[in-house]
N, C-alpha and C. Protein backbone atom coordinates (compact mmCIF):
# COMPACT_ATOMS: atom_id res chain seq x y z
N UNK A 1 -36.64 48.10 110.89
CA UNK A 1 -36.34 48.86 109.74
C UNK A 1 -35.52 50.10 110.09
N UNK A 2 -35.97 50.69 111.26
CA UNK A 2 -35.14 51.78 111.81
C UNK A 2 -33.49 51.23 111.77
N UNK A 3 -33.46 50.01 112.15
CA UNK A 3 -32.05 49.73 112.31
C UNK A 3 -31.15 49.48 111.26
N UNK A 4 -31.64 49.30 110.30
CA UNK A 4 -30.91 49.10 108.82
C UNK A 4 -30.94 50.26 108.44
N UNK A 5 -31.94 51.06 109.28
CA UNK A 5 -31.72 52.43 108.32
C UNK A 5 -30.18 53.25 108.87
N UNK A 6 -30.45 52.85 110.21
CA UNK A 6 -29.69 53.49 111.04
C UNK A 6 -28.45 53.00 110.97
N UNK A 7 -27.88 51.87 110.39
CA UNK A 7 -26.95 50.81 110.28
C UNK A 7 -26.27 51.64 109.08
N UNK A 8 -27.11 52.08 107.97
CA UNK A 8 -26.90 52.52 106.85
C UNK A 8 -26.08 54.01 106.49
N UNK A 9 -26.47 54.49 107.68
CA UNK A 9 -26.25 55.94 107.80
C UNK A 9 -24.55 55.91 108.72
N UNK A 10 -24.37 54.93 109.35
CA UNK A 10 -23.26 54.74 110.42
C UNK A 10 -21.79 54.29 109.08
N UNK A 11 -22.57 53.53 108.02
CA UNK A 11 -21.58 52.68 107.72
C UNK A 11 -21.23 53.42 106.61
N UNK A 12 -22.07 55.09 105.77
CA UNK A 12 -21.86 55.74 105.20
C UNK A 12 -20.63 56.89 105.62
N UNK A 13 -21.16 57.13 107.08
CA UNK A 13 -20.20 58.26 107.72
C UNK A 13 -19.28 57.23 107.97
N UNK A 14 -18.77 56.43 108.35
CA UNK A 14 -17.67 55.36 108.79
C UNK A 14 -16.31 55.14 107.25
N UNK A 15 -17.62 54.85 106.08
CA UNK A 15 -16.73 55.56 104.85
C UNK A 15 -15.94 56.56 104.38
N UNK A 16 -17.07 57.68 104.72
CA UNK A 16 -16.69 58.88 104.05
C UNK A 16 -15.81 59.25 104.78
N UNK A 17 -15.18 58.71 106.57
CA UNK A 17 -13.81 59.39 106.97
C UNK A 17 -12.86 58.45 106.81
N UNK A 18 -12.93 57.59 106.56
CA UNK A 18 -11.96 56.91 105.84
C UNK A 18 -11.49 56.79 104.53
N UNK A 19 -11.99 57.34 103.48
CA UNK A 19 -11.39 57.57 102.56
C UNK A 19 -11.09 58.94 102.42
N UNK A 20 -9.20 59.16 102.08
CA UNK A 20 -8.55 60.11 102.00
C UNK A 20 -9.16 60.77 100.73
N UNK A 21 -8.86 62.71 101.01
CA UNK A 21 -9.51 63.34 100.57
C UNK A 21 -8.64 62.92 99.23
N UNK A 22 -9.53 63.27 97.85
CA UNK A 22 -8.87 63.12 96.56
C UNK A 22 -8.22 64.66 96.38
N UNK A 23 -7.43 64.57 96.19
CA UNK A 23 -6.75 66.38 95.36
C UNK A 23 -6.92 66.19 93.99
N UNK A 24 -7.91 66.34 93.38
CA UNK A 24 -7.69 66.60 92.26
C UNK A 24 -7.51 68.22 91.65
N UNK A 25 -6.19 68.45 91.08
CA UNK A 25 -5.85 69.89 90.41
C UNK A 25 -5.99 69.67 88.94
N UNK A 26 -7.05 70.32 88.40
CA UNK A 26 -7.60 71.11 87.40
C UNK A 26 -6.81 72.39 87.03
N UNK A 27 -6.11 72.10 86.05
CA UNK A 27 -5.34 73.39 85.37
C UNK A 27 -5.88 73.76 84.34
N UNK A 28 -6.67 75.31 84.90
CA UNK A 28 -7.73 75.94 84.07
C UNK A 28 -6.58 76.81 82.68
N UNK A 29 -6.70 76.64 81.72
CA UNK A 29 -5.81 77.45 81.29
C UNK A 29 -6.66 78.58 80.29
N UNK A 30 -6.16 79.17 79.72
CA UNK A 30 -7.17 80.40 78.32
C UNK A 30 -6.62 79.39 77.48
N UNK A 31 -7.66 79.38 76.56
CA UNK A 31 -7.37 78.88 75.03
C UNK A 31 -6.40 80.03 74.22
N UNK A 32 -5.50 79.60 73.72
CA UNK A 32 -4.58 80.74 73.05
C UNK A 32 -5.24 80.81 71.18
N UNK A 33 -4.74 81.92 71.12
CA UNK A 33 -5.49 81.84 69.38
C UNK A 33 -3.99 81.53 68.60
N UNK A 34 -4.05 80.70 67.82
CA UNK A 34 -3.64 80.06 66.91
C UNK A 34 -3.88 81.25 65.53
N UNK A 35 -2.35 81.23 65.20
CA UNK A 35 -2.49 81.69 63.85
C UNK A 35 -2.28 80.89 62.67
N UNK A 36 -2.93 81.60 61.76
CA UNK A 36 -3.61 80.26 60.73
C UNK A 36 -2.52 81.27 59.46
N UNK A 37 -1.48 79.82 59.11
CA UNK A 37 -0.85 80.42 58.30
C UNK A 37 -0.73 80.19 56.62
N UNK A 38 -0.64 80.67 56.14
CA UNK A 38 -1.30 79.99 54.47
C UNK A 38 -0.05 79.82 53.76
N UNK A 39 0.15 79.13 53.62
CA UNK A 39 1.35 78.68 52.63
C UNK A 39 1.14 78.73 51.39
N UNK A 40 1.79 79.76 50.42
CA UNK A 40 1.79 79.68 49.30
C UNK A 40 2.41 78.79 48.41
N UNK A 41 1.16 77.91 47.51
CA UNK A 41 1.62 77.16 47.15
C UNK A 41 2.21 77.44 45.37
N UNK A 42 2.62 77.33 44.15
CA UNK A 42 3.04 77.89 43.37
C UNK A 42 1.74 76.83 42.65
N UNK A 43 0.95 77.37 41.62
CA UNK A 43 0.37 76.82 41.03
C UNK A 43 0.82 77.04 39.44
N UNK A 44 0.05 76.02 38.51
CA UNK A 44 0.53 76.39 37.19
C UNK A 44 0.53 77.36 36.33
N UNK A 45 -1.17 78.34 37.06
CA UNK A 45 -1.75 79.54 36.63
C UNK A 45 -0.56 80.79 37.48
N UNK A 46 0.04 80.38 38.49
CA UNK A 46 0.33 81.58 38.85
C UNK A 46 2.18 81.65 38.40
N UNK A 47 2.71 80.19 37.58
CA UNK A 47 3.72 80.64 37.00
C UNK A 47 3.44 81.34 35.95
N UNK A 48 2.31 81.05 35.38
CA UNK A 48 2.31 81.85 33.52
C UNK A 48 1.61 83.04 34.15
N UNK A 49 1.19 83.81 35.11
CA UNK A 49 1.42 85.25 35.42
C UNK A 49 3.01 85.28 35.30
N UNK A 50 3.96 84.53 35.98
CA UNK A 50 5.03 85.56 36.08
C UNK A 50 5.77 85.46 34.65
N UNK A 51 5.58 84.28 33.56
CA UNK A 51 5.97 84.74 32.42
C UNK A 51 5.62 86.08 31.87
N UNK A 52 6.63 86.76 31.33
CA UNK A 52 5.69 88.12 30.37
C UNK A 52 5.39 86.98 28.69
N UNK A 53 4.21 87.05 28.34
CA UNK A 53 4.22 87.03 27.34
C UNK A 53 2.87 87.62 26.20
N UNK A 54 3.05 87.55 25.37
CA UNK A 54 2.14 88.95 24.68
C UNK A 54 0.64 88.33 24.58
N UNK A 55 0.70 86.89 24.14
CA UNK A 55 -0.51 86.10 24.49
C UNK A 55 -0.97 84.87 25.35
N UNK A 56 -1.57 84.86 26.28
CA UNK A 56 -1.70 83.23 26.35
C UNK A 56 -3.23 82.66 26.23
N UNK A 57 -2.81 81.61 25.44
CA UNK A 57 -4.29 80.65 25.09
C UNK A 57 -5.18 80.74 26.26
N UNK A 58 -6.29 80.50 26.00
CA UNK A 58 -7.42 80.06 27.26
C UNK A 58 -7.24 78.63 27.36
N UNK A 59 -7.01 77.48 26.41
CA UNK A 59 -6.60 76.01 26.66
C UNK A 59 -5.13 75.62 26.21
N UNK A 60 -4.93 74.33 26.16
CA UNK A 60 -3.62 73.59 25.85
C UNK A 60 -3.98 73.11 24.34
N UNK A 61 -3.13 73.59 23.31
CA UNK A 61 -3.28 73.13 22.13
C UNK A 61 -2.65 72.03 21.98
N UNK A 62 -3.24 70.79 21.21
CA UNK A 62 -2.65 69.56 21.17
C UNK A 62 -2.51 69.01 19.59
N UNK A 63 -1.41 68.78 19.14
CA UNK A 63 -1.45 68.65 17.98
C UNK A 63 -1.23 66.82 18.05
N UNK A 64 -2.54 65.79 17.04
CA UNK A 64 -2.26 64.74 16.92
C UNK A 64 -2.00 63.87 15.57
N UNK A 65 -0.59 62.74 15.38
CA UNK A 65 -0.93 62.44 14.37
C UNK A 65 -1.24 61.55 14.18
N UNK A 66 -1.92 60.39 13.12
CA UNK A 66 -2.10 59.11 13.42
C UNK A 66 -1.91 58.47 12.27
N UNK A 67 -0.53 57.86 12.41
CA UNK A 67 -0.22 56.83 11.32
C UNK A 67 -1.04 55.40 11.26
N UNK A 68 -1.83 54.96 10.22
CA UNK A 68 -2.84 53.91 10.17
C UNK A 68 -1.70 52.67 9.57
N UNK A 69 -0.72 52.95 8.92
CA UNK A 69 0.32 52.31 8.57
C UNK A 69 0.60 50.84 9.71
N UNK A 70 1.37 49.58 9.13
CA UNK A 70 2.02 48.85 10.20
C UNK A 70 3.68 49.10 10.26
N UNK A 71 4.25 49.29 11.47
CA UNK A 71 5.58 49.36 11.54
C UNK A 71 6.15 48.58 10.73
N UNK A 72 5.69 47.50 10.23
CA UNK A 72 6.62 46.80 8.87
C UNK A 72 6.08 46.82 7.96
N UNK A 73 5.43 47.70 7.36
CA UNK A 73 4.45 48.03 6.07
C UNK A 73 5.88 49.15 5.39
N UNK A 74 6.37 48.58 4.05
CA UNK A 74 7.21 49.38 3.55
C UNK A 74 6.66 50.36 2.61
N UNK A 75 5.36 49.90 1.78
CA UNK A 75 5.06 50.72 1.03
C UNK A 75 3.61 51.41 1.25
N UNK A 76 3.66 52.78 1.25
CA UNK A 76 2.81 53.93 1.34
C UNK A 76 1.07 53.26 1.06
N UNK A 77 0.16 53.32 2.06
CA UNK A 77 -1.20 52.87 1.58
C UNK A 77 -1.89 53.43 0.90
N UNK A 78 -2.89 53.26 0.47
CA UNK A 78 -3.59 54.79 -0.48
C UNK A 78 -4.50 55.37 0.75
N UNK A 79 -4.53 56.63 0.27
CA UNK A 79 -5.26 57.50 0.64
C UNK A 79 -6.90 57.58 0.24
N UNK A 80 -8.02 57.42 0.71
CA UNK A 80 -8.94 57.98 0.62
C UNK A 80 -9.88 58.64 1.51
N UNK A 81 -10.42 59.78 0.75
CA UNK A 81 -10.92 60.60 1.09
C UNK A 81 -12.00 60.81 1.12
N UNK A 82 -13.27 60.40 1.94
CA UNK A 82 -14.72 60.39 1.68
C UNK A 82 -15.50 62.06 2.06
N UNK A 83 -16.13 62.48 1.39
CA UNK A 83 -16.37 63.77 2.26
C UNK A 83 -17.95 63.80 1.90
N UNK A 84 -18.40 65.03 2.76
CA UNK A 84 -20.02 65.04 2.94
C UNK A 84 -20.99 63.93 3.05
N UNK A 85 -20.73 62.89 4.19
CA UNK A 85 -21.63 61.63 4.46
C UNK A 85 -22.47 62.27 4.98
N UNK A 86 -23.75 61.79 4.62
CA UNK A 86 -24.71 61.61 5.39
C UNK A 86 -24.77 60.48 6.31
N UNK A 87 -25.59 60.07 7.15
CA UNK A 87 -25.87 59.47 8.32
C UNK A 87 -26.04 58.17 7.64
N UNK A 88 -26.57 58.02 6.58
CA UNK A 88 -27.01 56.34 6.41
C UNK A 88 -26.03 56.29 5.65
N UNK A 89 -25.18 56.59 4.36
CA UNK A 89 -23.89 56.81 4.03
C UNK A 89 -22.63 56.31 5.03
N UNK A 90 -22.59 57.25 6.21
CA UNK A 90 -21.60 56.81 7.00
C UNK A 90 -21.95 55.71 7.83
N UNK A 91 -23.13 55.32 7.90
CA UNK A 91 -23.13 53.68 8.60
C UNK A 91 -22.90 52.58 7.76
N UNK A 92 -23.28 53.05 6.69
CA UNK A 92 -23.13 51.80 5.93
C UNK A 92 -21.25 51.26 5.56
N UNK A 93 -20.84 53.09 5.37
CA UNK A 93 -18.87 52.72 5.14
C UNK A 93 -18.21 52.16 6.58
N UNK A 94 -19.08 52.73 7.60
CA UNK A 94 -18.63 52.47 8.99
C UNK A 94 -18.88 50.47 9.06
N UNK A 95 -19.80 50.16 8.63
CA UNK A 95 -20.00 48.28 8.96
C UNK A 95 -18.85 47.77 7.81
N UNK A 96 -18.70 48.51 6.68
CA UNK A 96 -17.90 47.87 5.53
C UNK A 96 -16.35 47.67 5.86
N UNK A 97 -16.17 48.91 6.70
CA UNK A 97 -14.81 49.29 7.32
C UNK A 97 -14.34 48.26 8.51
N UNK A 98 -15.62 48.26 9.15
CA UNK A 98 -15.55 47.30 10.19
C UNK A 98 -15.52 45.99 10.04
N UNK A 99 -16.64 45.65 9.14
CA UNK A 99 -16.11 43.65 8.80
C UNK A 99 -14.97 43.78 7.78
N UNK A 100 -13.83 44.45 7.23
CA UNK A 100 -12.84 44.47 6.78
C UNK A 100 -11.95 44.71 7.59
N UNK A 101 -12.20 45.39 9.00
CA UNK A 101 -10.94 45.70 9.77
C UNK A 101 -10.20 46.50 9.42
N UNK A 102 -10.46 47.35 8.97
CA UNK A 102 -9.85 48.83 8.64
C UNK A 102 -10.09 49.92 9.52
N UNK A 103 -8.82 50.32 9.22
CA UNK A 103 -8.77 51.40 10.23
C UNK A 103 -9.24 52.97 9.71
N UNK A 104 -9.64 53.84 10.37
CA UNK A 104 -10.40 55.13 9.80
C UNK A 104 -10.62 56.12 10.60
N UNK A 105 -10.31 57.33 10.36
CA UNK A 105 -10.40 58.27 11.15
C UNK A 105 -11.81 58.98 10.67
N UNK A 106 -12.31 59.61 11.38
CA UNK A 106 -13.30 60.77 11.06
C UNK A 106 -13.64 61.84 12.06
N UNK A 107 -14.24 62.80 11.24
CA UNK A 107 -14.55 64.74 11.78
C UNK A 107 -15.77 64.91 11.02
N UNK A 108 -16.88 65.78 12.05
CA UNK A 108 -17.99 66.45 11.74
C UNK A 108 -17.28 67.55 10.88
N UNK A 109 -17.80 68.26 10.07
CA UNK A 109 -18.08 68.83 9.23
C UNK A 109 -18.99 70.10 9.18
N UNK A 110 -19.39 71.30 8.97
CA UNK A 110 -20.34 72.15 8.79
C UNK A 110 -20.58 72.50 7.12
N UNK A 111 -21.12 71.76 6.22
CA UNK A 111 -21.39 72.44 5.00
C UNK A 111 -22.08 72.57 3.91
N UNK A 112 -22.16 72.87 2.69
CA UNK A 112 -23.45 73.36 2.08
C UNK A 112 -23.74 71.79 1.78
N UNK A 113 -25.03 71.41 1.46
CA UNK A 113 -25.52 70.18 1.05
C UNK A 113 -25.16 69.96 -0.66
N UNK A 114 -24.24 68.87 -0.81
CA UNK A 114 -24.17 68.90 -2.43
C UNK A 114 -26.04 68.82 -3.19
N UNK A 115 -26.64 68.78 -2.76
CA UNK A 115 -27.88 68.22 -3.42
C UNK A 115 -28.46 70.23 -3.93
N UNK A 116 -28.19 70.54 -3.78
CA UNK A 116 -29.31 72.27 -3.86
C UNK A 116 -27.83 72.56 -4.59
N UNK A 117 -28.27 72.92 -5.77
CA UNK A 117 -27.47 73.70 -6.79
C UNK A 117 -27.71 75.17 -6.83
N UNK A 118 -29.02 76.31 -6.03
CA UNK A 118 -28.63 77.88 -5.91
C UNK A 118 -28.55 78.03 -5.05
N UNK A 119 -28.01 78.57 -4.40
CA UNK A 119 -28.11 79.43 -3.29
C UNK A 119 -29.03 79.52 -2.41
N UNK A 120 -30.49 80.03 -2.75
CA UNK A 120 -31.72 79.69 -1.96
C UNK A 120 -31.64 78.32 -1.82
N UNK A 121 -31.46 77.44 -2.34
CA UNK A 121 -32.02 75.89 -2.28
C UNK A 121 -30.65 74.84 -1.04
N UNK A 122 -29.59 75.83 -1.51
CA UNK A 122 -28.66 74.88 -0.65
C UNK A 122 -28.90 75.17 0.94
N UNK A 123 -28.70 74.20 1.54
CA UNK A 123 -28.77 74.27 2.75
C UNK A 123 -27.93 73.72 3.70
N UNK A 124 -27.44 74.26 4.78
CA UNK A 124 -26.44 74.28 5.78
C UNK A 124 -26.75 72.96 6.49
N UNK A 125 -26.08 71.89 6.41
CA UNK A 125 -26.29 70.83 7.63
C UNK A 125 -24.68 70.62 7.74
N UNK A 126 -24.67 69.05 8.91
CA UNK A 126 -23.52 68.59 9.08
C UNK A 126 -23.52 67.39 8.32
N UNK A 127 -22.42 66.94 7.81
CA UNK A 127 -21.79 66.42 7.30
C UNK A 127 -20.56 65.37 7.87
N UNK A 128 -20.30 64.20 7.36
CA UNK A 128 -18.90 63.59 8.67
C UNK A 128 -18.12 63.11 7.21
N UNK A 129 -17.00 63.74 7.20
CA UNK A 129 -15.64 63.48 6.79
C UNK A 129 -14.87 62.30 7.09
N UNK A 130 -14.60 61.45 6.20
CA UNK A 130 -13.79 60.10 6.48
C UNK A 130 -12.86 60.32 6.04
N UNK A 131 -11.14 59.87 6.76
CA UNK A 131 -10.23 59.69 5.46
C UNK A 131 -9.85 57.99 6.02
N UNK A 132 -9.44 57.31 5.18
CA UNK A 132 -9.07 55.79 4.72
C UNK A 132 -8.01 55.66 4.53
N UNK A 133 -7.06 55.03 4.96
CA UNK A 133 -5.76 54.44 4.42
C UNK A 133 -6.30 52.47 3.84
N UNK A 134 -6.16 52.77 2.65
CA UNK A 134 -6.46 51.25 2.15
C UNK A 134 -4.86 50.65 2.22
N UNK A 135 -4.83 49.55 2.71
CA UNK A 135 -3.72 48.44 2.19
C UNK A 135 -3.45 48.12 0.62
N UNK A 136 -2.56 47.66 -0.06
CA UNK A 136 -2.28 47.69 -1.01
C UNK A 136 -2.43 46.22 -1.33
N UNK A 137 -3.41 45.35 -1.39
CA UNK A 137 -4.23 43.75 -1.61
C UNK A 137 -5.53 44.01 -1.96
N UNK A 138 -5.82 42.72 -1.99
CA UNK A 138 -7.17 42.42 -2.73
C UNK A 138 -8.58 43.60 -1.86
N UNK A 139 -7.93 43.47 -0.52
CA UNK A 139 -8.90 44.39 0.48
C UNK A 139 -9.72 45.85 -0.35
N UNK A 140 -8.45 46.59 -0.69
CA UNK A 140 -8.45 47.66 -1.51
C UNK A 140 -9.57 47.86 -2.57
N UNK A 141 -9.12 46.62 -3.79
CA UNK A 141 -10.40 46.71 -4.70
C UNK A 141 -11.65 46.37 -3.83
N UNK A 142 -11.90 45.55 -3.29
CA UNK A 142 -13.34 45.50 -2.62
C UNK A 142 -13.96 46.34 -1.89
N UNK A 143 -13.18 47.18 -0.97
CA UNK A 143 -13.26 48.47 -0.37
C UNK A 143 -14.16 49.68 -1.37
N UNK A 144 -12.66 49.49 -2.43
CA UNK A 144 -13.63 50.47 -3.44
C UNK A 144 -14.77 50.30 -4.38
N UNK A 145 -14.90 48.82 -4.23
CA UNK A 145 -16.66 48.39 -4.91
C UNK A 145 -17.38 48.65 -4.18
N UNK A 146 -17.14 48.43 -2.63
CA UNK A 146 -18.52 48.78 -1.58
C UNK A 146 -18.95 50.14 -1.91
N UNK A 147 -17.69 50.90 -2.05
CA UNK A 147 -18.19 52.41 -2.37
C UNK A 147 -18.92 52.56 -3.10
N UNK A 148 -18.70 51.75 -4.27
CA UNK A 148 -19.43 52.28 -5.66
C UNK A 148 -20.70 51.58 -5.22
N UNK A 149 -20.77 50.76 -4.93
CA UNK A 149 -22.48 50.17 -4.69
C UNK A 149 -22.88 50.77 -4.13
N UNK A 150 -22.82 51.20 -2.79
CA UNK A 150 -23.43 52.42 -2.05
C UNK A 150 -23.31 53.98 -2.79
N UNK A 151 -22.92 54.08 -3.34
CA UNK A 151 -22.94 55.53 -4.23
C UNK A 151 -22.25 56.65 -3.42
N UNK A 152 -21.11 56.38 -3.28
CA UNK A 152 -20.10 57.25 -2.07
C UNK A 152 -19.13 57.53 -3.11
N UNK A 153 -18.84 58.85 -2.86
CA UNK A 153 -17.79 59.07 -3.88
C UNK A 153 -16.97 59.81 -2.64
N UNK A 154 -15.61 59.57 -3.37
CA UNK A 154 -14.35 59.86 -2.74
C UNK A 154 -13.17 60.25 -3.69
N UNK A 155 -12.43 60.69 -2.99
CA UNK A 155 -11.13 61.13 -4.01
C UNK A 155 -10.04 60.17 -3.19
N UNK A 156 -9.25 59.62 -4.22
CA UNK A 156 -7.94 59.57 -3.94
C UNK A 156 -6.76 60.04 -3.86
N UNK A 157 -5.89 59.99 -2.89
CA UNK A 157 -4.91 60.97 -2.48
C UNK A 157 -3.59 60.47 -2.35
């Protein structure tokens, strides 16, 4: 066992002068500081600073219109005007509208309840505003019977 040991130790030093020394050069350098440069970018807020102007909105006003008309529809549809629905009111014109396929716009509302005739008695709820463009066919009169059966009154316009 001595001799393997000793074998071991001969054939280590017999290595280590035979292999040429490595040079390895390590180029220590300083980290340099980097300047951090900010590029100004022009944003939309910082052109309307450089407008002068006497007001500007807090949002984008959008004005929309919506013709219910068909591009080959020559003559004008009627107008109607449903106002102050209540909730079971407007579901019921909303399914009538819908299995007819009519088209309809609507807006909430804030206003006095037609039902309270003084002052103390009326009371502030919401309300949803319909307006209707009827076609000028048979659609029309039936449109305006659903109304009347349901007890919806509207103006025409």
């Amino acid at each position: 066992m001595i001799v393997v040991f000793a074998f071991l130790i001969y054939m280590l030093f017999f290595y280590y002068r035979s292999i040429p020394e490595m040079a390895l050069n390590i180029d220590h350098r300083s980290p340099e500081a980097k300047e951090n440069k900010t590029q100004e970018k022009t944003s939309w807020l910082q052109t309307l600073l450089k407008k002068p102007q006497d007001y500007s909105y807090p949002a984008t006003e959008v004005k929309i219109g919506v013709d219910f008309r068909a591009p080959n529809e020559k003559v004008a549809p009627t107008k109607l005007v449903v106002k102050h629905l209540d909730d079971y009111k407007f579901f019921c014109l909303n399914e009538v509208l819908k299995q007819e396929k009519i088209e309809f716009a609507y807006y909430q509302s804030q206003a006095q309840s037609p039902i309270g005739h003084s002052k103390k008695s009326a009371q502030l709820g919401k309300f949803a505003d319909v307006i209707i463009y009827l076609p000028d066919n048979p659609k029309r009169n039936q449109i305006i019977e659903d109304l009347k059966h349901y007890e919806i009154q509207y103006e025409v316009q």
